[in-house]
PDB file of N, CA and C in Angstrom:
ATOM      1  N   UNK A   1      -6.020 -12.823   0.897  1.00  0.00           N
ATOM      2  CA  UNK A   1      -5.839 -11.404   1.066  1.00  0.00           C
ATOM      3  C   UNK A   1      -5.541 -11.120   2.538  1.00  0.00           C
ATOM      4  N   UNK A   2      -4.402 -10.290   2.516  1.00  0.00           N
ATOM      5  CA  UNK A   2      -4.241 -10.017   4.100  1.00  0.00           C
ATOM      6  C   UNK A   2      -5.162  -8.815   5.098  1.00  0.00           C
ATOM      7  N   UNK A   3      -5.649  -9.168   6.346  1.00  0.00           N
ATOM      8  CA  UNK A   3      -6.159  -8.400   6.765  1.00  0.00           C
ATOM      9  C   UNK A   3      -5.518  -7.177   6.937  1.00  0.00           C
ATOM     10  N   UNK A   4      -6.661  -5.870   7.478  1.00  0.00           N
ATOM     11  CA  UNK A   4      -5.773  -4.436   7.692  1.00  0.00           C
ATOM     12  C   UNK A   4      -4.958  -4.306   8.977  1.00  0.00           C
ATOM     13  N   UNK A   5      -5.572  -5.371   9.649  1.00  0.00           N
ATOM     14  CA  UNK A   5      -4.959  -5.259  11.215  1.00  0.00           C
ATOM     15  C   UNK A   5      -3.829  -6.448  11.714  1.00  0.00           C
ATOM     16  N   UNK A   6      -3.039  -6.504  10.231  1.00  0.00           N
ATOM     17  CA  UNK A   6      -2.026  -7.687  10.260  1.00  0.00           C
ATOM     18  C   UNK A   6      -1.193  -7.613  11.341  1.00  0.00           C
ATOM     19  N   UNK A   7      -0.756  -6.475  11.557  1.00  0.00           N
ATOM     20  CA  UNK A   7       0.075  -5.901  12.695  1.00  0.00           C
ATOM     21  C   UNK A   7      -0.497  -6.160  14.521  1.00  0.00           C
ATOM     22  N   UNK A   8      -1.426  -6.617  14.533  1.00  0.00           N
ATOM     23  CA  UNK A   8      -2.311  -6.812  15.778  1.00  0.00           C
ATOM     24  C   UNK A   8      -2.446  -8.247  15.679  1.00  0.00           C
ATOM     25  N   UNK A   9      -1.992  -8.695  15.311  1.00  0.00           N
ATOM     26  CA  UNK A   9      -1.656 -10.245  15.218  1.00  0.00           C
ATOM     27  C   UNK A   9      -1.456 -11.019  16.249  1.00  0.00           C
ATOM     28  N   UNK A  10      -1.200 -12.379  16.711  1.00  0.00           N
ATOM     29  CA  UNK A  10      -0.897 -13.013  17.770  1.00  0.00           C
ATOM     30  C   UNK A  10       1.119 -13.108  17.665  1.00  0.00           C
ATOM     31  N   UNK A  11       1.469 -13.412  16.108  1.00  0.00           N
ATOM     32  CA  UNK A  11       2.485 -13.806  16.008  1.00  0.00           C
ATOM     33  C   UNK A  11       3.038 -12.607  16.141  1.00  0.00           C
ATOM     34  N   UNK A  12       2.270 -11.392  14.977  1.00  0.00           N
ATOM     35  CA  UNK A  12       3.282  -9.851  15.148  1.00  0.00           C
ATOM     36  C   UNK A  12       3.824  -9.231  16.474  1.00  0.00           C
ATOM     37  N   UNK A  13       2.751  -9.880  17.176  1.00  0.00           N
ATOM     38  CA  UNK A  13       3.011  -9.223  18.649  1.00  0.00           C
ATOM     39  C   UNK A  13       3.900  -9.749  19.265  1.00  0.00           C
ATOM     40  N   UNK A  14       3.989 -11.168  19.217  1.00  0.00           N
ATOM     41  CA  UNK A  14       5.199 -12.053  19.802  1.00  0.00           C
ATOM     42  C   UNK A  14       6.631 -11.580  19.393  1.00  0.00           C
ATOM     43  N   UNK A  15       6.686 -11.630  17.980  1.00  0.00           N
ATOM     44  CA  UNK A  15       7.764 -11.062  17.200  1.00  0.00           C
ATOM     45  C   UNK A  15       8.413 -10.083  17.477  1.00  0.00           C
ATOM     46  N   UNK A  16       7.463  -8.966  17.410  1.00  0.00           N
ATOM     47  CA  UNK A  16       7.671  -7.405  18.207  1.00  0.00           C
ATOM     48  C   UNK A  16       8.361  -7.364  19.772  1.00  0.00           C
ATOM     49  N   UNK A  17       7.709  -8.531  20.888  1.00  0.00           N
ATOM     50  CA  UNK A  17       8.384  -8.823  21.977  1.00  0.00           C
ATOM     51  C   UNK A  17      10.064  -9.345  21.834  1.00  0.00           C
ATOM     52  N   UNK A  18      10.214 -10.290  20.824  1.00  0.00           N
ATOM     53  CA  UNK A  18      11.016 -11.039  20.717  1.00  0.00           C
ATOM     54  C   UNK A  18      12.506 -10.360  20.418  1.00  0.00           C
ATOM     55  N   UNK A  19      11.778  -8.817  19.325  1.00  0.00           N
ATOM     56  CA  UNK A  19      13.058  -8.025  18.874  1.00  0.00           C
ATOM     57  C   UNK A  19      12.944  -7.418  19.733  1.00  0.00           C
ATOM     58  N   UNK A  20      12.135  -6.788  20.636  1.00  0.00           N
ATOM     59  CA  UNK A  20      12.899  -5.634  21.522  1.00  0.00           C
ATOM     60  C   UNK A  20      13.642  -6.848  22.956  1.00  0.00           C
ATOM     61  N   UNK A  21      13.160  -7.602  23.187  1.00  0.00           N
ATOM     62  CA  UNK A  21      14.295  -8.244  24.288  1.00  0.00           C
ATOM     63  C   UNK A  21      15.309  -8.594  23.693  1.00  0.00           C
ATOM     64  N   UNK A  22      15.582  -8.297  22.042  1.00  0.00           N
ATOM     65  CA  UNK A  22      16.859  -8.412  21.465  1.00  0.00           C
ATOM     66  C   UNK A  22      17.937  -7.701  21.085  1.00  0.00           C
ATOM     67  N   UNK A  23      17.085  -6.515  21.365  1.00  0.00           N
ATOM     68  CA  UNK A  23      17.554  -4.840  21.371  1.00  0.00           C
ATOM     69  C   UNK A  23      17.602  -4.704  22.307  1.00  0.00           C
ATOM     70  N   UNK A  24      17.215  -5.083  24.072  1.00  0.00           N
ATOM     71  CA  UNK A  24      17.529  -4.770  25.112  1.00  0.00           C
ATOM     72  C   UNK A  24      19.002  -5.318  25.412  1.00  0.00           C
ATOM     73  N   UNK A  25      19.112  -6.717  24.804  1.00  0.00           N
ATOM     74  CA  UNK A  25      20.141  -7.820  25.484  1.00  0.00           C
ATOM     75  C   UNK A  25      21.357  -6.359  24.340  1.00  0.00           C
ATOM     76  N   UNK A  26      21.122  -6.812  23.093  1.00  0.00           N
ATOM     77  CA  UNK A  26      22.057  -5.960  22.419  1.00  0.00           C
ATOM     78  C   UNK A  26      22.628  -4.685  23.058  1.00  0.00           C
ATOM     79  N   UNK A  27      22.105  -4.093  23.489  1.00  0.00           N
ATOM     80  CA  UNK A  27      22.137  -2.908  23.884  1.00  0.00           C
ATOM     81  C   UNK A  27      23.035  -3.005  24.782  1.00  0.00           C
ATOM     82  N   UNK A  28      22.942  -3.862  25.797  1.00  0.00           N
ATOM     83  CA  UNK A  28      23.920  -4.106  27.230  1.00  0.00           C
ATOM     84  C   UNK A  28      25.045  -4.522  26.503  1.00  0.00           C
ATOM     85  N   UNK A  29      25.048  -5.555  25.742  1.00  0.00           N
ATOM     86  CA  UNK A  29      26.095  -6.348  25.700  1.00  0.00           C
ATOM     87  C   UNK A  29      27.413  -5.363  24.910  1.00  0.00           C
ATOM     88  N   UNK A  30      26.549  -4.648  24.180  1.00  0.00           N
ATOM     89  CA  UNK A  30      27.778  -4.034  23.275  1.00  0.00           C
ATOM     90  C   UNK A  30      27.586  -2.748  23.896  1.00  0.00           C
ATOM     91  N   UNK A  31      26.728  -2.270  24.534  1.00  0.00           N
ATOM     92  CA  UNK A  31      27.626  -0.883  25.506  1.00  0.00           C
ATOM     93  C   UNK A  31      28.296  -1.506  26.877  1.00  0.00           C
ATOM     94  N   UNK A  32      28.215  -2.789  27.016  1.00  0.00           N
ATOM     95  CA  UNK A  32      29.397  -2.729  28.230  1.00  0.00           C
ATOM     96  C   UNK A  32      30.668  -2.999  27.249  1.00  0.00           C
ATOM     97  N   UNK A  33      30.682  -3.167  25.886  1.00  0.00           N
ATOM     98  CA  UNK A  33      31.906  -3.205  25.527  1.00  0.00           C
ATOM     99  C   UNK A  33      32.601  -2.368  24.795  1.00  0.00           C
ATOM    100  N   UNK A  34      31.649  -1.319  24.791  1.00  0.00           N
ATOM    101  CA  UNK A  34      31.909   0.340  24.361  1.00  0.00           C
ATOM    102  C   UNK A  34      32.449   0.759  25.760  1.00  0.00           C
ATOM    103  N   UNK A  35      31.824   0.607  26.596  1.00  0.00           N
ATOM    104  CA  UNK A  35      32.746   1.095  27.811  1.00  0.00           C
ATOM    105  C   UNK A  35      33.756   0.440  28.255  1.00  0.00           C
ATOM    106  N   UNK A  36      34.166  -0.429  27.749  1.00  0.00           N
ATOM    107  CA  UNK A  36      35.148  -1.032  28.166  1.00  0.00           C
ATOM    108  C   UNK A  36      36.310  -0.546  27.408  1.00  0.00           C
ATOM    109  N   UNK A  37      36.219  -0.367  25.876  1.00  0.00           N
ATOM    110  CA  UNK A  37      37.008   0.445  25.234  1.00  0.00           C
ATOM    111  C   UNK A  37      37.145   1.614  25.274  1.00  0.00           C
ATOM    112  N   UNK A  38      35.797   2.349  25.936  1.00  0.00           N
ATOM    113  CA  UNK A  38      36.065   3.844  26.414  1.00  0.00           C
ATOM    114  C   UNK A  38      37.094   3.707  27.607  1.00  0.00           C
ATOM    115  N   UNK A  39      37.147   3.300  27.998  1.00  0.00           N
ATOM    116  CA  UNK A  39      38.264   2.710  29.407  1.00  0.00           C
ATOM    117  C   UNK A  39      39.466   2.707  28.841  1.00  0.00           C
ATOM    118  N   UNK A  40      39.374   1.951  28.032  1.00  0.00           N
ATOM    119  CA  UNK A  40      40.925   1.563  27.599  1.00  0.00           C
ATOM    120  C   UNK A  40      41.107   2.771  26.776  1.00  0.00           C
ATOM    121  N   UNK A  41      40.531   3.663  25.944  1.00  0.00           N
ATOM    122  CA  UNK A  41      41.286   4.518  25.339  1.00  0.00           C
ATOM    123  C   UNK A  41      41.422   6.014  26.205  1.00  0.00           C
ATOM    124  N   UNK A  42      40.520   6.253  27.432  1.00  0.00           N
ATOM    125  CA  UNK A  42      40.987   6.778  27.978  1.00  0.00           C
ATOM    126  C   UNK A  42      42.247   7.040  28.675  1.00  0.00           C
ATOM    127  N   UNK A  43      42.357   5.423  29.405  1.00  0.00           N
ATOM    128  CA  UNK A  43      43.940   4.405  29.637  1.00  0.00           C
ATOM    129  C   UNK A  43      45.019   5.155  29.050  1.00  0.00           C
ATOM    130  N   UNK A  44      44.603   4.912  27.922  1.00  0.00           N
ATOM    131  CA  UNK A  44      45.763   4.724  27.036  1.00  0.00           C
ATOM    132  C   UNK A  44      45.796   5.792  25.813  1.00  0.00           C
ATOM    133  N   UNK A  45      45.247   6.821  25.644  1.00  0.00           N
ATOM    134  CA  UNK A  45      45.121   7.328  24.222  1.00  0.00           C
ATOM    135  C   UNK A  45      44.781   9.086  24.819  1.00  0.00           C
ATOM    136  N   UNK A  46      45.839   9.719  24.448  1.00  0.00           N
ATOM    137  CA  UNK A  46      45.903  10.997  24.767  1.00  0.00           C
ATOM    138  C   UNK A  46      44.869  11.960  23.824  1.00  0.00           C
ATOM    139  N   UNK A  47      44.798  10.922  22.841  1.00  0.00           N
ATOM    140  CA  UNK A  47      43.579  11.635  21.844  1.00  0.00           C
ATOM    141  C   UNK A  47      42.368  11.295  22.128  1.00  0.00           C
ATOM    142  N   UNK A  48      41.819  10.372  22.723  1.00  0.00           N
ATOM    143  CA  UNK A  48      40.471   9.923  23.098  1.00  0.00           C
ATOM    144  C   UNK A  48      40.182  11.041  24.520  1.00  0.00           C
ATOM    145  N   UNK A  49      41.569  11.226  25.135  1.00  0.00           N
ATOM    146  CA  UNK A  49      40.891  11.744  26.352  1.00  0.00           C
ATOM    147  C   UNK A  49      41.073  13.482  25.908  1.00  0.00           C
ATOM    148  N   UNK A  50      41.481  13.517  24.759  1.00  0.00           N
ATOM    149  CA  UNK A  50      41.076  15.523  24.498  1.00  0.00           C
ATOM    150  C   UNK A  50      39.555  15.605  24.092  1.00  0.00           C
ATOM    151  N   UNK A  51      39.004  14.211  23.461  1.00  0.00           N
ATOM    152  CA  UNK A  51      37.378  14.432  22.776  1.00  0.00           C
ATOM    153  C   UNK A  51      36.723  15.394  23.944  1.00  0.00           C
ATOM    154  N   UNK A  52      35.534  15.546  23.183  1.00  0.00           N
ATOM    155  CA  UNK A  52      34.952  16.760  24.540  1.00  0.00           C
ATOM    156  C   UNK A  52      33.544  15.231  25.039  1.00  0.00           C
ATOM    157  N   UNK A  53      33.948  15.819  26.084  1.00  0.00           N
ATOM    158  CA  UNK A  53      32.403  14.557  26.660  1.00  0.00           C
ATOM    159  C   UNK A  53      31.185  14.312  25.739  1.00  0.00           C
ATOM    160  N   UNK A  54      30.771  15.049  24.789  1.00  0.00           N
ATOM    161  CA  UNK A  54      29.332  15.273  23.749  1.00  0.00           C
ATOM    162  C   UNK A  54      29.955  13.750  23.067  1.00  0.00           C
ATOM    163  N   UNK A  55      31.108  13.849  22.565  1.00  0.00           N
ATOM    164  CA  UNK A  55      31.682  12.983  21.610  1.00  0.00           C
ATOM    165  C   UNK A  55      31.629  11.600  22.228  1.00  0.00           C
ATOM    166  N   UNK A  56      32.450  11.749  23.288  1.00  0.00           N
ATOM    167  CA  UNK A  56      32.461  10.193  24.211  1.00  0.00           C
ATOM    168  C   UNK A  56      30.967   9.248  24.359  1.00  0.00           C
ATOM    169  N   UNK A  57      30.287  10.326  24.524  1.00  0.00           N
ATOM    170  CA  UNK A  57      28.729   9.977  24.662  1.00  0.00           C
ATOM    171  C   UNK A  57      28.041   9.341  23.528  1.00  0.00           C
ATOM    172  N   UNK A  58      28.312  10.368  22.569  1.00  0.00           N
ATOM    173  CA  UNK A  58      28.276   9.928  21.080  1.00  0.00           C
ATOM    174  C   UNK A  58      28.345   8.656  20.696  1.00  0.00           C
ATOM    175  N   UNK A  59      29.860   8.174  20.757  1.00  0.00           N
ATOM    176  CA  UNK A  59      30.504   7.110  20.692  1.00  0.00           C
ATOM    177  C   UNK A  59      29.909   5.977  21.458  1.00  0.00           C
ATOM    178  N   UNK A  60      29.563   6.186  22.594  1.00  0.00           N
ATOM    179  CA  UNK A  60      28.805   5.129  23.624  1.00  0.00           C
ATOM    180  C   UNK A  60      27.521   4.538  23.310  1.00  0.00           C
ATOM    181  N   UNK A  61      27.077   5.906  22.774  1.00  0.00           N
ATOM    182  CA  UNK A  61      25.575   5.433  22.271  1.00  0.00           C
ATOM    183  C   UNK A  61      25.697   4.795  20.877  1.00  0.00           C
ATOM    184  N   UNK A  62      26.525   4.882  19.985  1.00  0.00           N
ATOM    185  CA  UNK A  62      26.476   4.301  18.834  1.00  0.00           C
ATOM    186  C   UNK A  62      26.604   3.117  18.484  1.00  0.00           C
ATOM    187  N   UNK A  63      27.298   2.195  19.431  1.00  0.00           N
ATOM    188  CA  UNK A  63      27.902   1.175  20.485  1.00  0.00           C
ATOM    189  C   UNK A  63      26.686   0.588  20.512  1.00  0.00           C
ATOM    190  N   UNK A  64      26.067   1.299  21.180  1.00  0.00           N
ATOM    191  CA  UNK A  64      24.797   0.407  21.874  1.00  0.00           C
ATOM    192  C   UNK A  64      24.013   0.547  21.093  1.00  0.00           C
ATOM    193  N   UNK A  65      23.441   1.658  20.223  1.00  0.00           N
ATOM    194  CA  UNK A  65      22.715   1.531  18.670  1.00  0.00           C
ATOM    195  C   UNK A  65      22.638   0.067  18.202  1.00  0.00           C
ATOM    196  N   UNK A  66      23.864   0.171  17.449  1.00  0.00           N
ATOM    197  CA  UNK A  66      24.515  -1.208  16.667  1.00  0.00           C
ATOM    198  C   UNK A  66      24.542  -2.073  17.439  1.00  0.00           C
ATOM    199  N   UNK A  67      24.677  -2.496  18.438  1.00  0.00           N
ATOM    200  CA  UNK A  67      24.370  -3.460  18.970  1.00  0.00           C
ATOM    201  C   UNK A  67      23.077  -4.131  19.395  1.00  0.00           C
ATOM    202  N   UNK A  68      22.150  -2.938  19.938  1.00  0.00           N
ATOM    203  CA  UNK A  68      20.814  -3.454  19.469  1.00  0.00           C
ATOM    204  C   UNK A  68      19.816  -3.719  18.559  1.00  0.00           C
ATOM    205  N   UNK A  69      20.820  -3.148  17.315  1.00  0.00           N
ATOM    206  CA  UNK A  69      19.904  -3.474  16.051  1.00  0.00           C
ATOM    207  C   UNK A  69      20.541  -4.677  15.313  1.00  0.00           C
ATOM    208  N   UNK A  70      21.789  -5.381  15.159  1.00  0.00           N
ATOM    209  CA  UNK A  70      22.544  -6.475  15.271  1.00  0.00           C
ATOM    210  C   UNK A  70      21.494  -7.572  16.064  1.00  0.00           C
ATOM    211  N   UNK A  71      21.228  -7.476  17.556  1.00  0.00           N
ATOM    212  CA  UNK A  71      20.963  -8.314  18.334  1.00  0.00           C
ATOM    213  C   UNK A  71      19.055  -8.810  18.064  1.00  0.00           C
ATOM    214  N   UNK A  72      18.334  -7.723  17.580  1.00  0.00           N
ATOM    215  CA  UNK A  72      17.471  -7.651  17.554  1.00  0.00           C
ATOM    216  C   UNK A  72      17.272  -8.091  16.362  1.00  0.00           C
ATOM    217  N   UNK A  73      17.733  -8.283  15.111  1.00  0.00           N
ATOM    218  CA  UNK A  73      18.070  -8.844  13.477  1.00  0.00           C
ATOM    219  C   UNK A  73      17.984 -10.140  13.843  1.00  0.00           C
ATOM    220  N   UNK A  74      19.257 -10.688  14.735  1.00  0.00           N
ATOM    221  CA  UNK A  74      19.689 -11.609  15.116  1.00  0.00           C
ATOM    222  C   UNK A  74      18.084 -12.374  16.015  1.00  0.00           C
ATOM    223  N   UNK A  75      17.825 -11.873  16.645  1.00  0.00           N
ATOM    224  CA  UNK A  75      16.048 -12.860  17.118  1.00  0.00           C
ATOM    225  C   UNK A  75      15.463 -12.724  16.681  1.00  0.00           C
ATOM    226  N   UNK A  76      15.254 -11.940  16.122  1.00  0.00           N
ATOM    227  CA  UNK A  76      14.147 -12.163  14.604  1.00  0.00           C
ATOM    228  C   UNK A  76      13.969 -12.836  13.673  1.00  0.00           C
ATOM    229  N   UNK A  77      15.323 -13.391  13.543  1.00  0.00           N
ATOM    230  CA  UNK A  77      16.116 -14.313  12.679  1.00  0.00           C
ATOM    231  C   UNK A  77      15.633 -15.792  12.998  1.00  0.00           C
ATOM    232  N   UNK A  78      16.110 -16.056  14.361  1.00  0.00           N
ATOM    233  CA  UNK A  78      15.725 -17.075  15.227  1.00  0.00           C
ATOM    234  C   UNK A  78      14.247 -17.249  15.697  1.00  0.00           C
ATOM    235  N   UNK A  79      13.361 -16.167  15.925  1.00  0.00           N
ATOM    236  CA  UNK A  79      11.954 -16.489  15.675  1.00  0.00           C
ATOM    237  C   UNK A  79      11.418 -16.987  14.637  1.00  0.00           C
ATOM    238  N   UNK A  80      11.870 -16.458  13.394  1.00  0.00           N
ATOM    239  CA  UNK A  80      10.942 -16.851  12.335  1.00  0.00           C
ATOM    240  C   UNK A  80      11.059 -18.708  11.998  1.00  0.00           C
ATOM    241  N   UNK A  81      12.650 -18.327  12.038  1.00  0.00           N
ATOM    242  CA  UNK A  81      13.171 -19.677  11.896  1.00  0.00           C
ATOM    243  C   UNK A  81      11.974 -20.938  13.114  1.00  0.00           C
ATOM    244  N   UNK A  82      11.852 -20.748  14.351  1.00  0.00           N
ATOM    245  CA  UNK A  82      11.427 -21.262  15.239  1.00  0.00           C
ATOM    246  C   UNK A  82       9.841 -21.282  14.700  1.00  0.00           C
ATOM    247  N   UNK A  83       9.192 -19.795  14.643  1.00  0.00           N
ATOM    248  CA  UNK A  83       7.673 -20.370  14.054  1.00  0.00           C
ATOM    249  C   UNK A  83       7.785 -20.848  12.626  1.00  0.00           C
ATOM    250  N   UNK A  84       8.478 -21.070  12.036  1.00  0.00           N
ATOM    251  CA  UNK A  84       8.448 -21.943  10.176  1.00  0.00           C
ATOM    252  C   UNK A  84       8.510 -23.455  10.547  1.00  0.00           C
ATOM    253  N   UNK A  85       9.296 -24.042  11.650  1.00  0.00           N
ATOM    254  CA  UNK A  85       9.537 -25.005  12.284  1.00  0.00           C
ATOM    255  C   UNK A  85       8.854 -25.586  13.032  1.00  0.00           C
ATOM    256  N   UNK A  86       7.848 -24.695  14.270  1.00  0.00           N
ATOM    257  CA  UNK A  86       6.717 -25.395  14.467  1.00  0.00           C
ATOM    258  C   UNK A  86       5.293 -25.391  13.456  1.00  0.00           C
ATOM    259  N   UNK A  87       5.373 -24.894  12.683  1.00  0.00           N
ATOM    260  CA  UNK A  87       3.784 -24.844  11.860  1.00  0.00           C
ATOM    261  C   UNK A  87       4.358 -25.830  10.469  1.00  0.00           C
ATOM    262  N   UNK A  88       5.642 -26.025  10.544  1.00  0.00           N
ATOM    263  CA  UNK A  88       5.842 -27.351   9.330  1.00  0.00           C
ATOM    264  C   UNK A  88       5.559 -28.722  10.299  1.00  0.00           C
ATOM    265  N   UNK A  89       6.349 -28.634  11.816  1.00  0.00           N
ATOM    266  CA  UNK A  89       5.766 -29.705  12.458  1.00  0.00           C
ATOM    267  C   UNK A  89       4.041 -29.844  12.609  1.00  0.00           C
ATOM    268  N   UNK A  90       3.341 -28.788  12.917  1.00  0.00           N
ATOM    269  CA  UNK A  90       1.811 -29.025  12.600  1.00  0.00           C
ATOM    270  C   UNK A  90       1.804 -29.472  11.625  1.00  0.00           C
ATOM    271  N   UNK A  91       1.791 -28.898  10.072  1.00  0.00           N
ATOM    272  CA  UNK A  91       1.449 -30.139   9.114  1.00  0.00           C
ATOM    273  C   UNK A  91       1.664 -30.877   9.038  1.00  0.00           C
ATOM    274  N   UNK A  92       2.876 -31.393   8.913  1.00  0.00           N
ATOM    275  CA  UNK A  92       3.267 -32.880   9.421  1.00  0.00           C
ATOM    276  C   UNK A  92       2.246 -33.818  10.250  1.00  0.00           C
ATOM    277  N   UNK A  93       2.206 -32.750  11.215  1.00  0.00           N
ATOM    278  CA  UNK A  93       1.218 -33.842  12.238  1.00  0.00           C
ATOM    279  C   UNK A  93      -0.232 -34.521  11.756  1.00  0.00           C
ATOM    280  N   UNK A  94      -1.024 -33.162  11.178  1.00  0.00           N
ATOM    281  CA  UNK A  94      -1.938 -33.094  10.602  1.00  0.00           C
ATOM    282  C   UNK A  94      -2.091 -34.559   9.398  1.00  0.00           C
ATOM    283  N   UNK A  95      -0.933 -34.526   8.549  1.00  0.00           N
ATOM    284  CA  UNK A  95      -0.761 -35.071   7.619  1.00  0.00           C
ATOM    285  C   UNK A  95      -0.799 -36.519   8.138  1.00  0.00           C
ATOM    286  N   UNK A  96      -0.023 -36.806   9.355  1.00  0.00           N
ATOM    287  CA  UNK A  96      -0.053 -38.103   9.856  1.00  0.00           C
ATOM    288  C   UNK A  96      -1.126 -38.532  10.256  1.00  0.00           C
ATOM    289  N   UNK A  97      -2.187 -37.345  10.677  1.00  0.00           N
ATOM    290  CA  UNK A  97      -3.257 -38.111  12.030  1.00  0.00           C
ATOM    291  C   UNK A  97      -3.778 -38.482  10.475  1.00  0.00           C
ATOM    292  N   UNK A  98      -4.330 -38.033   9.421  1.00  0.00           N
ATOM    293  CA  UNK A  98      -4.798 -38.108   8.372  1.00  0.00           C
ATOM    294  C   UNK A  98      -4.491 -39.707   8.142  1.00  0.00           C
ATOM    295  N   UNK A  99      -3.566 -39.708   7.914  1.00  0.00           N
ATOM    296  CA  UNK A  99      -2.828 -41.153   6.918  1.00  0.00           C
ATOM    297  C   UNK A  99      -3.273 -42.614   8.073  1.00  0.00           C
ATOM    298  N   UNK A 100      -3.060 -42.106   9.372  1.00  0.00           N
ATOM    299  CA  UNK A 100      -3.381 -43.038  10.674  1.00  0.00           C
ATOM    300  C   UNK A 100      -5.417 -42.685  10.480  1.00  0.00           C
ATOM    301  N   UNK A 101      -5.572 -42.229  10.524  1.00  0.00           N
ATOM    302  CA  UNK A 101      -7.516 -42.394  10.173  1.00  0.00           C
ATOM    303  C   UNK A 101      -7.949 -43.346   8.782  1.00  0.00           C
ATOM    304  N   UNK A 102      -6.934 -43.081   7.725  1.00  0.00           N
ATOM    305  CA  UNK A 102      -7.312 -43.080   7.101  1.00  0.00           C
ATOM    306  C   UNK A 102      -7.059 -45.186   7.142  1.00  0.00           C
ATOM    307  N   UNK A 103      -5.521 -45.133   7.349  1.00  0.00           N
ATOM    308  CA  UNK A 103      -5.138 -46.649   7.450  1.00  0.00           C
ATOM    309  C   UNK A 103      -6.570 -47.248   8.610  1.00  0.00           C
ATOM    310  N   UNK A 104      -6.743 -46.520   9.682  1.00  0.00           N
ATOM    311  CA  UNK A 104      -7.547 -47.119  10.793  1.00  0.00           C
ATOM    312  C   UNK A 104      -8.655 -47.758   9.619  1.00  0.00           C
ATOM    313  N   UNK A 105      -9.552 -46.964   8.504  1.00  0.00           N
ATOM    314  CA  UNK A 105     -10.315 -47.299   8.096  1.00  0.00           C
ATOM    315  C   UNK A 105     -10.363 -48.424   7.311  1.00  0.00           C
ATOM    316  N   UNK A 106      -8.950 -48.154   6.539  1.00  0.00           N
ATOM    317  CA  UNK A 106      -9.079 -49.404   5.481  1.00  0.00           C
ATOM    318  C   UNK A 106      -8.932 -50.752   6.067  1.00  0.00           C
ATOM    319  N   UNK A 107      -7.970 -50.734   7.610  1.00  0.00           N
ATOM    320  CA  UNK A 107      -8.325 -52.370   8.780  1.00  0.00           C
ATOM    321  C   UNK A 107      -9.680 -52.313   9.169  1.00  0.00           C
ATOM    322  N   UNK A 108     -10.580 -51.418   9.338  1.00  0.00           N
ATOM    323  CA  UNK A 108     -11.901 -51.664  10.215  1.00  0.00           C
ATOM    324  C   UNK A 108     -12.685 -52.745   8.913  1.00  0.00           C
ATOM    325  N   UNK A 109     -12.414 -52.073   7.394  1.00  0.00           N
ATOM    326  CA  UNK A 109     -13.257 -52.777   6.499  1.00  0.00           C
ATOM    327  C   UNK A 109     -12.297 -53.914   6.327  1.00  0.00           C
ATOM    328  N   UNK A 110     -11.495 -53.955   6.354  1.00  0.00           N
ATOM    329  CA  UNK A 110     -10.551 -55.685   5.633  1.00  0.00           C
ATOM    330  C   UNK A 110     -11.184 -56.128   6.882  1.00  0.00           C
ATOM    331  N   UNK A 111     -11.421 -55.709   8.517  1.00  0.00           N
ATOM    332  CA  UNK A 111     -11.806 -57.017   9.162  1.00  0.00           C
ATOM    333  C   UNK A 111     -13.851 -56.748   8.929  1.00  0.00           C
ATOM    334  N   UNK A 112     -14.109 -56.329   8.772  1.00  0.00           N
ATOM    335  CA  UNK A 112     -15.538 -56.509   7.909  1.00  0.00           C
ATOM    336  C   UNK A 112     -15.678 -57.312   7.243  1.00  0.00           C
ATOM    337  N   UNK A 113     -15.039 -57.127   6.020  1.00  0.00           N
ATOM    338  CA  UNK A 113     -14.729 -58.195   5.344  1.00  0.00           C
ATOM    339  C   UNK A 113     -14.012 -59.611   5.378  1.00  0.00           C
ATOM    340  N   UNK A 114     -13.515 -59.576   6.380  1.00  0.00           N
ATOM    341  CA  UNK A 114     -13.003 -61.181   6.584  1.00  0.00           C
ATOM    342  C   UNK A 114     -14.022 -61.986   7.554  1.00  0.00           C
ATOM    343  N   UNK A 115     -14.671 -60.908   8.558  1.00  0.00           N
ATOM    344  CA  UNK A 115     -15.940 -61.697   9.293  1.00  0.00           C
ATOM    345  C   UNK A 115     -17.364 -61.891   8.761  1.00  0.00           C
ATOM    346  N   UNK A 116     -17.395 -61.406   7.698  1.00  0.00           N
ATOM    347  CA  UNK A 116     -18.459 -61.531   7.077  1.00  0.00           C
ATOM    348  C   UNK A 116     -18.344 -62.868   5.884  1.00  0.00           C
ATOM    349  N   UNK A 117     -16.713 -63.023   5.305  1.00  0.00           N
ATOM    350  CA  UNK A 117     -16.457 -63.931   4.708  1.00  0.00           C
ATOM    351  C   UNK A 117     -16.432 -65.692   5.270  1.00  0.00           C
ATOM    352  N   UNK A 118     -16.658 -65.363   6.746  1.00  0.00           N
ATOM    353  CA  UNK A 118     -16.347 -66.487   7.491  1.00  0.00           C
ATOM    354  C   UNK A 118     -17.818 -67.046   7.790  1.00  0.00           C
TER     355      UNK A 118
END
């Protein structure tokens, strides 16, 4: 049963870090390339430059919206993937120290048994 304070977690919290520096990076990356096309259609586009500034703004921010919710999908993606990957390597490990204790035991008694046979 899951606790009430799942959200106060060690991992939730990491996670939570992980998407907003993914929504930060997003954010830059695709509003410098909203402005870069605001550039160019200013440049170049007699209809981009009648919009009234509310609109341009509009447009800029929507840019960077989508881009930080894209970018932030996108590490979230890559976290989970990353903690499923180390906690399968813990079992694994687990599983080995197991199998190595367990072999250690069955040599401690075969040489028991061979010095006692002697």
């Amino acid at each position: 049963m899951r606790s009430h304070k799942a959200l106060e977690s060690e991992d939730a919290n990491e996670a939570q870090w992980e998407a907003a520096r993914g929504a930060a990076v997003g954010a830059v990356k695709w509003g410098a390339a909203s402005a870069i096309l605001g550039a160019a259609g200013f440049a170049f586009s007699p209809l981009y430059r009648g919009l009234t500034v509310q609109f341009k703004v509009y447009l800029q921010m929507s840019g960077m919206i989508v881009g930080s919710m894209i970018e932030a999908d996108y590490r979230m993606r890559q976290y989970e993937h990353r903690v499923r990957l180390q906690r399968r390597l813990a079992r694994d490990r687990a599983v080995w120290a197991d199998y190595e204790k367990e072999l250690m035991e069955m040599q401690e008694e075969s040489n028991e048994k061979s010095s006692s046979n002697k």
